[in-house]
PDB file of N, CA and C in Angstrom:
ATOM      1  N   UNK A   1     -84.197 -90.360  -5.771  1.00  0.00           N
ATOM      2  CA  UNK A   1     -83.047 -89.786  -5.118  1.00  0.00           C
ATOM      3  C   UNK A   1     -83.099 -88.263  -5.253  1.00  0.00           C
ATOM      4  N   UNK A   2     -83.321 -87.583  -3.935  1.00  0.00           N
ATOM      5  CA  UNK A   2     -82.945 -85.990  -4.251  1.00  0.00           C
ATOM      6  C   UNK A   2     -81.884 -85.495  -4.201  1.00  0.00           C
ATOM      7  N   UNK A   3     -81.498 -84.319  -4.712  1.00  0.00           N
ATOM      8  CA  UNK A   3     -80.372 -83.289  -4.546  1.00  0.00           C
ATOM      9  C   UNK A   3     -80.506 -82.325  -3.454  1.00  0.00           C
ATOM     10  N   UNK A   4     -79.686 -81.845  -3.284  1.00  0.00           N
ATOM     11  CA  UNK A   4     -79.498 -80.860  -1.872  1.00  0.00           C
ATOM     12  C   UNK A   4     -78.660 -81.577  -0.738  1.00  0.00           C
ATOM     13  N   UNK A   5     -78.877 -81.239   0.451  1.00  0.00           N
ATOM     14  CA  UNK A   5     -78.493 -81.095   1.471  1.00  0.00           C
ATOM     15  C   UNK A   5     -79.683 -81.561   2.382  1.00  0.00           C
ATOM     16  N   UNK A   6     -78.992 -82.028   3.466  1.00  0.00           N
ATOM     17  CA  UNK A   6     -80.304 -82.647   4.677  1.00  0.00           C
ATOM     18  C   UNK A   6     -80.064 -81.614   5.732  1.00  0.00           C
ATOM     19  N   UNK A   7     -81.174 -81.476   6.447  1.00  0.00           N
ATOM     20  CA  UNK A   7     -81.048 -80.608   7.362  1.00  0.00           C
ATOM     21  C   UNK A   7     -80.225 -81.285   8.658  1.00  0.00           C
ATOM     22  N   UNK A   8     -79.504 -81.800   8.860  1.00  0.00           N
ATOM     23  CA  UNK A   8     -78.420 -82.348   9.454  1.00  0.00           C
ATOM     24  C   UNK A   8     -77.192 -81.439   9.081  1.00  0.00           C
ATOM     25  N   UNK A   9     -77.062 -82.371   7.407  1.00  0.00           N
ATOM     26  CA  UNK A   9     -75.495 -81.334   7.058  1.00  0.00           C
ATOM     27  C   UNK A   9     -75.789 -79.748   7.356  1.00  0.00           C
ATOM     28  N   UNK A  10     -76.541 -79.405   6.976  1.00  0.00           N
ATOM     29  CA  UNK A  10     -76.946 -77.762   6.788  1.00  0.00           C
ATOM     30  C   UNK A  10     -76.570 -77.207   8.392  1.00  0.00           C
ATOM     31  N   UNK A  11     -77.049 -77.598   9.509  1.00  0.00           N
ATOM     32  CA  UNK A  11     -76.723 -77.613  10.660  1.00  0.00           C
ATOM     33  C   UNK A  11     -75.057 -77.300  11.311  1.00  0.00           C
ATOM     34  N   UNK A  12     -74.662 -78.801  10.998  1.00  0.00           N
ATOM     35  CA  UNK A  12     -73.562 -79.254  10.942  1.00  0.00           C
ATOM     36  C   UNK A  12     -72.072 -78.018  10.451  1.00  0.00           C
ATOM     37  N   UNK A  13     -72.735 -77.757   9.259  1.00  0.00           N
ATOM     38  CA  UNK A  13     -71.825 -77.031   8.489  1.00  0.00           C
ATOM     39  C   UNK A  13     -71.961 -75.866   9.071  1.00  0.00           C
ATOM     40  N   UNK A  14     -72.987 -74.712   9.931  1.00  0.00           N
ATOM     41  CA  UNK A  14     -73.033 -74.023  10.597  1.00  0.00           C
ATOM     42  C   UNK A  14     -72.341 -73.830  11.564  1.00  0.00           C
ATOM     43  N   UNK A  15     -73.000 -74.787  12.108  1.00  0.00           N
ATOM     44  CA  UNK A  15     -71.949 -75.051  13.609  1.00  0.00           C
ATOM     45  C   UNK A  15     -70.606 -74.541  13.497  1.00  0.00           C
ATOM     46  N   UNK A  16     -70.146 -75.624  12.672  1.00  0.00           N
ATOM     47  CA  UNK A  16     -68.505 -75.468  12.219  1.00  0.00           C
ATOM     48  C   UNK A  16     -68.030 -74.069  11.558  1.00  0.00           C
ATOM     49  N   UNK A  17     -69.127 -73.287  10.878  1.00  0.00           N
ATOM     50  CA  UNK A  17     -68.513 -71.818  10.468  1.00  0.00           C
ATOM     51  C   UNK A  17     -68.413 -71.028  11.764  1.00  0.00           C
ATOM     52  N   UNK A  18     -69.532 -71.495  12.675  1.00  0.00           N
ATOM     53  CA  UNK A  18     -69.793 -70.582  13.372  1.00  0.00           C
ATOM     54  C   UNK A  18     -68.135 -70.931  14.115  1.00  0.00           C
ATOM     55  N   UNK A  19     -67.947 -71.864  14.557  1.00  0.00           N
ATOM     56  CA  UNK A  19     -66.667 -72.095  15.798  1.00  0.00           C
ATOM     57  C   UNK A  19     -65.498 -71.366  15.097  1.00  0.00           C
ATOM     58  N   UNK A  20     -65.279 -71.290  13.673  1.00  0.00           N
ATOM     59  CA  UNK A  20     -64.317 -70.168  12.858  1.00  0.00           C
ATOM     60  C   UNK A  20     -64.457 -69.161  13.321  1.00  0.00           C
ATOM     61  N   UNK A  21     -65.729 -68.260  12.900  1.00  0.00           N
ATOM     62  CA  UNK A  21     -65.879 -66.758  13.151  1.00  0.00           C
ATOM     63  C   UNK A  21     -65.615 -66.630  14.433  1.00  0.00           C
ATOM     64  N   UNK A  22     -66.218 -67.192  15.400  1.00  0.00           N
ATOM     65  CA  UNK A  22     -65.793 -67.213  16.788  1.00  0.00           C
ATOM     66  C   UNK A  22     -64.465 -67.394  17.103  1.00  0.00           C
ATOM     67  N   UNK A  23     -63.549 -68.307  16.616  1.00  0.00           N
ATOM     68  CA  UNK A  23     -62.215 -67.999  17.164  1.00  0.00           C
ATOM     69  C   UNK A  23     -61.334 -66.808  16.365  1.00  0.00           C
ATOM     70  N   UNK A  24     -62.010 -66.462  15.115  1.00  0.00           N
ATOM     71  CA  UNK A  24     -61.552 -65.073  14.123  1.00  0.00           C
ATOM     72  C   UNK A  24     -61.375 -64.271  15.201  1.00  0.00           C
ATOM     73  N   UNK A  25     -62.877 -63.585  15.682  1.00  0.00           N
ATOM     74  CA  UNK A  25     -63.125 -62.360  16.611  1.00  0.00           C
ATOM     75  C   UNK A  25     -62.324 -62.523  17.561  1.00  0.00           C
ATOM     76  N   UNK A  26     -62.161 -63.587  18.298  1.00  0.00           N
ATOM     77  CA  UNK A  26     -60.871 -64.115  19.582  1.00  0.00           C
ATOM     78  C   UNK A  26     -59.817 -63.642  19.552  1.00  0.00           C
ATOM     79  N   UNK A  27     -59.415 -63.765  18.364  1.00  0.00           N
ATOM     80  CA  UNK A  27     -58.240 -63.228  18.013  1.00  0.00           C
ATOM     81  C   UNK A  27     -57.907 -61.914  18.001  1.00  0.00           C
ATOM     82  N   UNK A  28     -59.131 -61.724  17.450  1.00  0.00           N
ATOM     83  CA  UNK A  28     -59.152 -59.913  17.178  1.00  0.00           C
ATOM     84  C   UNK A  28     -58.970 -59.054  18.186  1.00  0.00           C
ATOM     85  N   UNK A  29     -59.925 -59.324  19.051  1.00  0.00           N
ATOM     86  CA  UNK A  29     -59.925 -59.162  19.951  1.00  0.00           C
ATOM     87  C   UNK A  29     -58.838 -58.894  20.965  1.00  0.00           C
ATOM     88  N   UNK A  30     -58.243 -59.749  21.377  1.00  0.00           N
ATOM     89  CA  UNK A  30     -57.197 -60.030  21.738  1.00  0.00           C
ATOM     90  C   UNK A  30     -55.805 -59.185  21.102  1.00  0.00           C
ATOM     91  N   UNK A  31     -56.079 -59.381  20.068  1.00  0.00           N
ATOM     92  CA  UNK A  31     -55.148 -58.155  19.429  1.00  0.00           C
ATOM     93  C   UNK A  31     -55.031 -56.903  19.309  1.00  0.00           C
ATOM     94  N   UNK A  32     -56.482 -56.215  19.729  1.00  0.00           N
ATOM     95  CA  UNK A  32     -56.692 -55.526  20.089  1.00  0.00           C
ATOM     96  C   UNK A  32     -56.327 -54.845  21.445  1.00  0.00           C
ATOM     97  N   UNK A  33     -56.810 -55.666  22.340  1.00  0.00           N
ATOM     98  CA  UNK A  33     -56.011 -55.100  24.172  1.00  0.00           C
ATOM     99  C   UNK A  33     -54.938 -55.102  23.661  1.00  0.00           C
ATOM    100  N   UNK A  34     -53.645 -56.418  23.449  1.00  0.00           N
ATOM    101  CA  UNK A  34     -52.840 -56.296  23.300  1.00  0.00           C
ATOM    102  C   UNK A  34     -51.877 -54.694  22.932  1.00  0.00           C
ATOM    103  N   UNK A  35     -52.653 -54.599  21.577  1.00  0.00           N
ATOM    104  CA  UNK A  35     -52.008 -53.207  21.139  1.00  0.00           C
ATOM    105  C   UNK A  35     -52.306 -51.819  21.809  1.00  0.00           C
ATOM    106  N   UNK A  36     -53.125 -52.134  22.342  1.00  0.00           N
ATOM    107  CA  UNK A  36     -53.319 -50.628  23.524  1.00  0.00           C
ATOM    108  C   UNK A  36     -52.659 -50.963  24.522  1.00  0.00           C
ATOM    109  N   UNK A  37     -52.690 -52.055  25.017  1.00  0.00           N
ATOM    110  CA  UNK A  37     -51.454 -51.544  26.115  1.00  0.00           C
ATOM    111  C   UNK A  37     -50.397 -51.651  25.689  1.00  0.00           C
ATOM    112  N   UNK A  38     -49.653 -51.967  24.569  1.00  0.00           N
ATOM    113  CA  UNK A  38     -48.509 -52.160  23.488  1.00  0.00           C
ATOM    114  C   UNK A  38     -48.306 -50.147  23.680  1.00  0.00           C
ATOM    115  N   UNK A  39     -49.541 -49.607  23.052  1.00  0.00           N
ATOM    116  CA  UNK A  39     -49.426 -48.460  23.387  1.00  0.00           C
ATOM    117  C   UNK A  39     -49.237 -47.497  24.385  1.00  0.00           C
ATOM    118  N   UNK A  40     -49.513 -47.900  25.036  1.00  0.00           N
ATOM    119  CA  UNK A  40     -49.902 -47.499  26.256  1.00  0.00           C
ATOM    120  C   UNK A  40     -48.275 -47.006  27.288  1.00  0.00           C
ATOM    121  N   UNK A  41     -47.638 -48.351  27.178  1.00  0.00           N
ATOM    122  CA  UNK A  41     -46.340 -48.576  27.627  1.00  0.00           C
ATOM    123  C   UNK A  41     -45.898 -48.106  26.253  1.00  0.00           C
ATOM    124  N   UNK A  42     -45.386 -47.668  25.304  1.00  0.00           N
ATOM    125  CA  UNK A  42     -44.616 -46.641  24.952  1.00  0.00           C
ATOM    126  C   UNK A  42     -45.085 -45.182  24.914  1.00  0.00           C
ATOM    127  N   UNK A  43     -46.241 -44.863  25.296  1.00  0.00           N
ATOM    128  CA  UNK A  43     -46.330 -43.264  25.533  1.00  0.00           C
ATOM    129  C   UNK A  43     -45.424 -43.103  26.549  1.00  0.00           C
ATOM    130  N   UNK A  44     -45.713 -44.215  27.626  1.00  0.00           N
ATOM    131  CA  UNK A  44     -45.129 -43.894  29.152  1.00  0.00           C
ATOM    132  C   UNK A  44     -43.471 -44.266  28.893  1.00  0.00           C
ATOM    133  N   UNK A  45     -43.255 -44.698  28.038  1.00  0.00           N
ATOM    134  CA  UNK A  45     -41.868 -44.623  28.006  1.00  0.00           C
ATOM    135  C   UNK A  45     -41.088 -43.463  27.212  1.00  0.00           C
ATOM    136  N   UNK A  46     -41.848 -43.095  26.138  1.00  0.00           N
ATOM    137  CA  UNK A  46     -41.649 -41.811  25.652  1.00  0.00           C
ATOM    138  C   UNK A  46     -41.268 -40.753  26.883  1.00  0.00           C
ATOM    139  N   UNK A  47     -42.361 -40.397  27.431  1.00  0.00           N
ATOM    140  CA  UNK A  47     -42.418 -39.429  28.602  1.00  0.00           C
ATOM    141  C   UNK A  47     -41.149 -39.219  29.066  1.00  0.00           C
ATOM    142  N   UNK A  48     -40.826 -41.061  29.706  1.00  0.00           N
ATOM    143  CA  UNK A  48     -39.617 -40.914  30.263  1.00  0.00           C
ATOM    144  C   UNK A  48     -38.380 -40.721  29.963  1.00  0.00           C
ATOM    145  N   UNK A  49     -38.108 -41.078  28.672  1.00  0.00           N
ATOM    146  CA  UNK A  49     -36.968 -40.667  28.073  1.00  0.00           C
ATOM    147  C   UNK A  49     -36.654 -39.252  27.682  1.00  0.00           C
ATOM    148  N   UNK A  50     -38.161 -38.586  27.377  1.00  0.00           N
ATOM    149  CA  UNK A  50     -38.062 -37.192  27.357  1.00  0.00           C
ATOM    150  C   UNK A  50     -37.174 -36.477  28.316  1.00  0.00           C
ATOM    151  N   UNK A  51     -38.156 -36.925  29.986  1.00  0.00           N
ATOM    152  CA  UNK A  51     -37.282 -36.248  30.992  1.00  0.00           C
ATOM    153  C   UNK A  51     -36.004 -36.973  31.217  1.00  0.00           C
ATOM    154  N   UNK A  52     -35.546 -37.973  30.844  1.00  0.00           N
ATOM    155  CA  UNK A  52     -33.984 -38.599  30.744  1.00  0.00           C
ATOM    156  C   UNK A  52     -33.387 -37.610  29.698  1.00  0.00           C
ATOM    157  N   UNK A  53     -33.753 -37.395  28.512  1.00  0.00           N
ATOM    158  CA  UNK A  53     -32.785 -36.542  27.482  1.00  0.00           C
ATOM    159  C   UNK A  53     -32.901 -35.412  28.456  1.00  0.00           C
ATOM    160  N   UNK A  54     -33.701 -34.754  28.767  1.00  0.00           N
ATOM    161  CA  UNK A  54     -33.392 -32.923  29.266  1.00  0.00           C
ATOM    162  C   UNK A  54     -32.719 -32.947  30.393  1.00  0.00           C
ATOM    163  N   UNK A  55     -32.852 -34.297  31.447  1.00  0.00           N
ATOM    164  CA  UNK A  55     -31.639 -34.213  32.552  1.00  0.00           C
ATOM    165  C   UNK A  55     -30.457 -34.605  32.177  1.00  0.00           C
ATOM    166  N   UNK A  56     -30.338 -35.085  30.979  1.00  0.00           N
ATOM    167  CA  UNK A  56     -28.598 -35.643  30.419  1.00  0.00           C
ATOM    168  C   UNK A  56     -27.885 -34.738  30.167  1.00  0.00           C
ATOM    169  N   UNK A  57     -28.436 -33.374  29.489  1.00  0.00           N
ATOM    170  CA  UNK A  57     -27.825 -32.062  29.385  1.00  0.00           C
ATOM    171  C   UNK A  57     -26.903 -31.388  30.420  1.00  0.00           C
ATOM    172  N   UNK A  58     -27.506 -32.023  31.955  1.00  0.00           N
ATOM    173  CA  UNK A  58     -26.206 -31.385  32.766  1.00  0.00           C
ATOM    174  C   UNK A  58     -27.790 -31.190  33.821  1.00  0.00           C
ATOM    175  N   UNK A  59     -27.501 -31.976  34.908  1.00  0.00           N
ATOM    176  CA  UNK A  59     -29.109 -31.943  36.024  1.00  0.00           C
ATOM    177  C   UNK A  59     -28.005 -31.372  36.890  1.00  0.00           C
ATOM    178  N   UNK A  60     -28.703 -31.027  38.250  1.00  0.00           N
ATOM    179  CA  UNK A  60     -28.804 -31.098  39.427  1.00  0.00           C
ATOM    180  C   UNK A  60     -28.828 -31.851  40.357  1.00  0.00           C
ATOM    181  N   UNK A  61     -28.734 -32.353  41.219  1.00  0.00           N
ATOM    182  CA  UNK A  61     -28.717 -33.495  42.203  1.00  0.00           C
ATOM    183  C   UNK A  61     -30.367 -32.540  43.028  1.00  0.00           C
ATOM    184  N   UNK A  62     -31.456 -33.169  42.910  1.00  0.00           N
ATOM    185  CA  UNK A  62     -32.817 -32.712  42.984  1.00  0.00           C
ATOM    186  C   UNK A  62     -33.815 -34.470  42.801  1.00  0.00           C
ATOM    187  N   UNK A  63     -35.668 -33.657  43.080  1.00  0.00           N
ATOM    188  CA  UNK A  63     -36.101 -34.435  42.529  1.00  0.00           C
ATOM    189  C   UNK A  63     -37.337 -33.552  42.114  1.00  0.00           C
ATOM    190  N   UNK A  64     -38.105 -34.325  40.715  1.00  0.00           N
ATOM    191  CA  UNK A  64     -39.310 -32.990  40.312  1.00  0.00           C
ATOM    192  C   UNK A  64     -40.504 -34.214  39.369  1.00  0.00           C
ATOM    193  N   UNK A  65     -41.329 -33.368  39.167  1.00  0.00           N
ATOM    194  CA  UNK A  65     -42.682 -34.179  38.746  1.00  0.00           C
ATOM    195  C   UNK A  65     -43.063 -33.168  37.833  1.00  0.00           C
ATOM    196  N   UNK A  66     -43.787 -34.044  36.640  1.00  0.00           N
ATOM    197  CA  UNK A  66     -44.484 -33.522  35.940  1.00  0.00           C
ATOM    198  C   UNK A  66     -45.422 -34.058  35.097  1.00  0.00           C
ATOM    199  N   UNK A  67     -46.479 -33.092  34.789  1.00  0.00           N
ATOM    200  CA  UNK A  67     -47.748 -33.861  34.593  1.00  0.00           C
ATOM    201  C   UNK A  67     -48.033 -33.901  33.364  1.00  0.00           C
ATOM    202  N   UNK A  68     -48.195 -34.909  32.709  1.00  0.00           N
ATOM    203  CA  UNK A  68     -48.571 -34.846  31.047  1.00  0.00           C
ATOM    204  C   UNK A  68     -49.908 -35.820  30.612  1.00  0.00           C
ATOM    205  N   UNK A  69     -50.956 -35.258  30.089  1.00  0.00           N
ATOM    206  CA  UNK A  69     -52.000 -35.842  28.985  1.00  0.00           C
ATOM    207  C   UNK A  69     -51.890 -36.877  30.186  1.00  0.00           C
ATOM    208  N   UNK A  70     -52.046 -36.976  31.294  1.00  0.00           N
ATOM    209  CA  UNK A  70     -53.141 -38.135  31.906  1.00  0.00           C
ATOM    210  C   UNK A  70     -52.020 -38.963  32.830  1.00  0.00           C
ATOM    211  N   UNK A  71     -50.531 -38.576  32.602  1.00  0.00           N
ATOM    212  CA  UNK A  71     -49.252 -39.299  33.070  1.00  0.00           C
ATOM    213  C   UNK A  71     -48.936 -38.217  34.283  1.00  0.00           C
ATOM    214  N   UNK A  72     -48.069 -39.187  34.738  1.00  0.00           N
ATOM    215  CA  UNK A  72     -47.191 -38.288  35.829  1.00  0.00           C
ATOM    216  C   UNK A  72     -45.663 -39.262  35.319  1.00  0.00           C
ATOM    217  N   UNK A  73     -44.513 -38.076  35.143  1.00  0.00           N
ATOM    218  CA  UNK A  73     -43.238 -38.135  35.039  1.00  0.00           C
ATOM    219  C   UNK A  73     -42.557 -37.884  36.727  1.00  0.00           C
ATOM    220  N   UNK A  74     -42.172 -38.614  37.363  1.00  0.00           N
ATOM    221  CA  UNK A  74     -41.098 -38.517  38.650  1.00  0.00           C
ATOM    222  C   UNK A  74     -39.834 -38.634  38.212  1.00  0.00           C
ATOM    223  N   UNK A  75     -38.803 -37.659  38.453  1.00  0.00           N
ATOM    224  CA  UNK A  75     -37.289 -37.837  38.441  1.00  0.00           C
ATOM    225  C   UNK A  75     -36.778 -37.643  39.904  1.00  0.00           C
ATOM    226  N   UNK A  76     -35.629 -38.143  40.019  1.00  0.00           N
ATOM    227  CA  UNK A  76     -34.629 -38.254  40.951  1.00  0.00           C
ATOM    228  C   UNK A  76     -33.193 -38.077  40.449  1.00  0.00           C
ATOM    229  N   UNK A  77     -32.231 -37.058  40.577  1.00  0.00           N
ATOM    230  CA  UNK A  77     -30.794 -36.835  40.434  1.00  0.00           C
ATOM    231  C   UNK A  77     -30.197 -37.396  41.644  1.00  0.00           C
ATOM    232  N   UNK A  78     -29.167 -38.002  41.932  1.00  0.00           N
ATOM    233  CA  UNK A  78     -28.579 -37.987  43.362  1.00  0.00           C
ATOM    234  C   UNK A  78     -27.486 -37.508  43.106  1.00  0.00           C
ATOM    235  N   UNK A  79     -26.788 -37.246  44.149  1.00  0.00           N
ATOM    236  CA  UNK A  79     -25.129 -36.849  44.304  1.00  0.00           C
ATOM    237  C   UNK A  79     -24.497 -37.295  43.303  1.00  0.00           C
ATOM    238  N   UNK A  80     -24.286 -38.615  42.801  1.00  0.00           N
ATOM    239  CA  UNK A  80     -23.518 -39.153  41.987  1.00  0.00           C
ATOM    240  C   UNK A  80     -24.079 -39.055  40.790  1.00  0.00           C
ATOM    241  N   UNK A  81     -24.966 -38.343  40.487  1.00  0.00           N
ATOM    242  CA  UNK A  81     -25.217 -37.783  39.148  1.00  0.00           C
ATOM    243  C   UNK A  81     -26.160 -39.800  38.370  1.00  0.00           C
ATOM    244  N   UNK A  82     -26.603 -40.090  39.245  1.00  0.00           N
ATOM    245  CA  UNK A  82     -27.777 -40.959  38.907  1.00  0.00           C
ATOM    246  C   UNK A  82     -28.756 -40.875  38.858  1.00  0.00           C
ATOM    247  N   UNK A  83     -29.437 -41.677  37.544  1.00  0.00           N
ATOM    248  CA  UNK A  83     -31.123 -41.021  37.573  1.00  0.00           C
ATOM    249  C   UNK A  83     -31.854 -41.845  37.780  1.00  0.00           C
ATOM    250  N   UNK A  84     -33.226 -41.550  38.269  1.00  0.00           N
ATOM    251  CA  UNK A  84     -33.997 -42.611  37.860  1.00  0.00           C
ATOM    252  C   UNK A  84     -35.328 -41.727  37.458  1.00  0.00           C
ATOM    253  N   UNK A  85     -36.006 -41.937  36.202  1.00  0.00           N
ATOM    254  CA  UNK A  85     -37.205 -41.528  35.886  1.00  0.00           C
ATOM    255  C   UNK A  85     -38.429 -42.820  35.714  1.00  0.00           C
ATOM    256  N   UNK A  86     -39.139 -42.264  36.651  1.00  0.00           N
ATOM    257  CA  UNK A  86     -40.664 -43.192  36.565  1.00  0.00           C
ATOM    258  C   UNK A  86     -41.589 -42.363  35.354  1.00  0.00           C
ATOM    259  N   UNK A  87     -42.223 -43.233  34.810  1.00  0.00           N
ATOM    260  CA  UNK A  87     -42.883 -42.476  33.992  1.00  0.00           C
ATOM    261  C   UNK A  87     -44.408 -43.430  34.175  1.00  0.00           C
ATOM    262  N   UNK A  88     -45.690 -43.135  34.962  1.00  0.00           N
ATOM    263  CA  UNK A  88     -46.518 -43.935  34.794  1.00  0.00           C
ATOM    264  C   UNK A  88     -48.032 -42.886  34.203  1.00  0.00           C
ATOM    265  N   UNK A  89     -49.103 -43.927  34.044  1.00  0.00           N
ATOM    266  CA  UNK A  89     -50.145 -43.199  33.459  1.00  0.00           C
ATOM    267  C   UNK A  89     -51.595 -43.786  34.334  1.00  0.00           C
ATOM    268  N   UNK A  90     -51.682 -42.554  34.820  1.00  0.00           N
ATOM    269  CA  UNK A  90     -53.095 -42.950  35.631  1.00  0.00           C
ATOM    270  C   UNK A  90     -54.450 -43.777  35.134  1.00  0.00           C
ATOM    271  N   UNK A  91     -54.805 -43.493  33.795  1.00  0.00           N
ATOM    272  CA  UNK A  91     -55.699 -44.233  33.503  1.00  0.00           C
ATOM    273  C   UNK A  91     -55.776 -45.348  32.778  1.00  0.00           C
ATOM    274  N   UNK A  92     -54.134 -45.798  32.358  1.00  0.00           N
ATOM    275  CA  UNK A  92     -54.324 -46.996  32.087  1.00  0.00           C
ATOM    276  C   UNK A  92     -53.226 -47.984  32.914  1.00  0.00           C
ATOM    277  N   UNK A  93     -52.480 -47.177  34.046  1.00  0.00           N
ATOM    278  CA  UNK A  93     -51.729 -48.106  34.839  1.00  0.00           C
ATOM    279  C   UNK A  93     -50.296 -48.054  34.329  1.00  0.00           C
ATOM    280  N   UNK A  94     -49.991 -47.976  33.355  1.00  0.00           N
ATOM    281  CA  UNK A  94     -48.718 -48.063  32.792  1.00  0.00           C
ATOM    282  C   UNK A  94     -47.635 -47.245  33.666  1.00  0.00           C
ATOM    283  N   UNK A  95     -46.575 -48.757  33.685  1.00  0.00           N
ATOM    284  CA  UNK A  95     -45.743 -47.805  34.748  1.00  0.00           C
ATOM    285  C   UNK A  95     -44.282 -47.636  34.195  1.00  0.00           C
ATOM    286  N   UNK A  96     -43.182 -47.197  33.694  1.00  0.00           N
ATOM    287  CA  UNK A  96     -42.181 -47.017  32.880  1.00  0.00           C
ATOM    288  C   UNK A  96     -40.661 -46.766  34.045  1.00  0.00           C
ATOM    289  N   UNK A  97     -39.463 -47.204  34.448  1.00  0.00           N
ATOM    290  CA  UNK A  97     -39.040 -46.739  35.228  1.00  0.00           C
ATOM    291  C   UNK A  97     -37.413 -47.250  34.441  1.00  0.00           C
ATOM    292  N   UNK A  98     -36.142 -45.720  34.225  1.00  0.00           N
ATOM    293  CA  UNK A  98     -35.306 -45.839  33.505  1.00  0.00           C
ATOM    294  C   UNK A  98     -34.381 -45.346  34.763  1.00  0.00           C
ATOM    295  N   UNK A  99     -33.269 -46.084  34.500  1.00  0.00           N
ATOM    296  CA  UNK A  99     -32.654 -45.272  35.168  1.00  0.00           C
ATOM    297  C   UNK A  99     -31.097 -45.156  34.226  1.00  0.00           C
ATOM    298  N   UNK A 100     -30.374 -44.240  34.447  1.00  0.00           N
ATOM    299  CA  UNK A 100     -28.977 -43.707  34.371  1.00  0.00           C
ATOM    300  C   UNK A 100     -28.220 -42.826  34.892  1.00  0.00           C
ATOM    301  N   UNK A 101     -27.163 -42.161  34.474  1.00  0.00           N
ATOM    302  CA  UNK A 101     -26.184 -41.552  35.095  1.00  0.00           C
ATOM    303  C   UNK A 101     -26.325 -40.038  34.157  1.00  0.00           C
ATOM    304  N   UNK A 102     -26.440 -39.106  34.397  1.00  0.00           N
ATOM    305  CA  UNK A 102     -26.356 -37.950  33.392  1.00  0.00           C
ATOM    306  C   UNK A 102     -25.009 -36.955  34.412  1.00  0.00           C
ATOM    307  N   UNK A 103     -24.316 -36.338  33.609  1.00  0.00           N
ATOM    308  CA  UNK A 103     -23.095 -35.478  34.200  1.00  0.00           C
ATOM    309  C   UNK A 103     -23.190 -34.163  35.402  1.00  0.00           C
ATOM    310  N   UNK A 104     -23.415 -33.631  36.135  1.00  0.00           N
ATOM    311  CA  UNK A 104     -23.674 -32.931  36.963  1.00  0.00           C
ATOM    312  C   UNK A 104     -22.667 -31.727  36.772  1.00  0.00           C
ATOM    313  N   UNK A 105     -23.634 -30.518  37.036  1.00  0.00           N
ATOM    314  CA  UNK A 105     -23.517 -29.061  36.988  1.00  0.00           C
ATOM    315  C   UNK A 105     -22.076 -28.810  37.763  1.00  0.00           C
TER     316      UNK A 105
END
């Protein structure tokens, strides 16, 4: 009778680590995109709230653009002192769009 392992189990038991590590990295992976575009959509929402706080101060009834690190910010004031700020980012798509009421001049 020997000791060890047959080259069956030895196989076997591979296999089966291997289908672990493989769904490990899956994960990882995955968690990975996830968190960049996790990121992604709050730069672009940052942006926008930026230009929401500086039009809450007292806007204009107007509309203006501005360009940041790879984004474009769009605002709109209307008559009734409503906003809407888009905030999207060209190279990764992210599109952000807030709207409210800020007090007029």
């Amino acid at each position: 009778m020997s000791r060890g392992f047959t080259l069956i189990e030895v196989v076997v038991a591979i296999i089966v680590l291997e289908v672990a590590v493989v769904g490990v990295l899956g994960a990882m992976v995955l968690s990975a995109n996830i968190m960049r575009e996790a990121e992604v959509v709050e730069r672009a929402t940052a942006r926008a709230q930026g230009a929401l706080d500086s039009l809450g101060a007292g806007g204009e009834p107007g509309r203006g653009v501005g360009v940041f690190d790879g984004g474009i910010v769009e605002w709109a004031v209307g008559e009734a002192g409503e906003v809407t700020v888009t905030s999207s980012n060209e190279r990764d798509g992210a599109v952000v769009v807030l709207w409210s009421r800020v007090p007029l001049r």
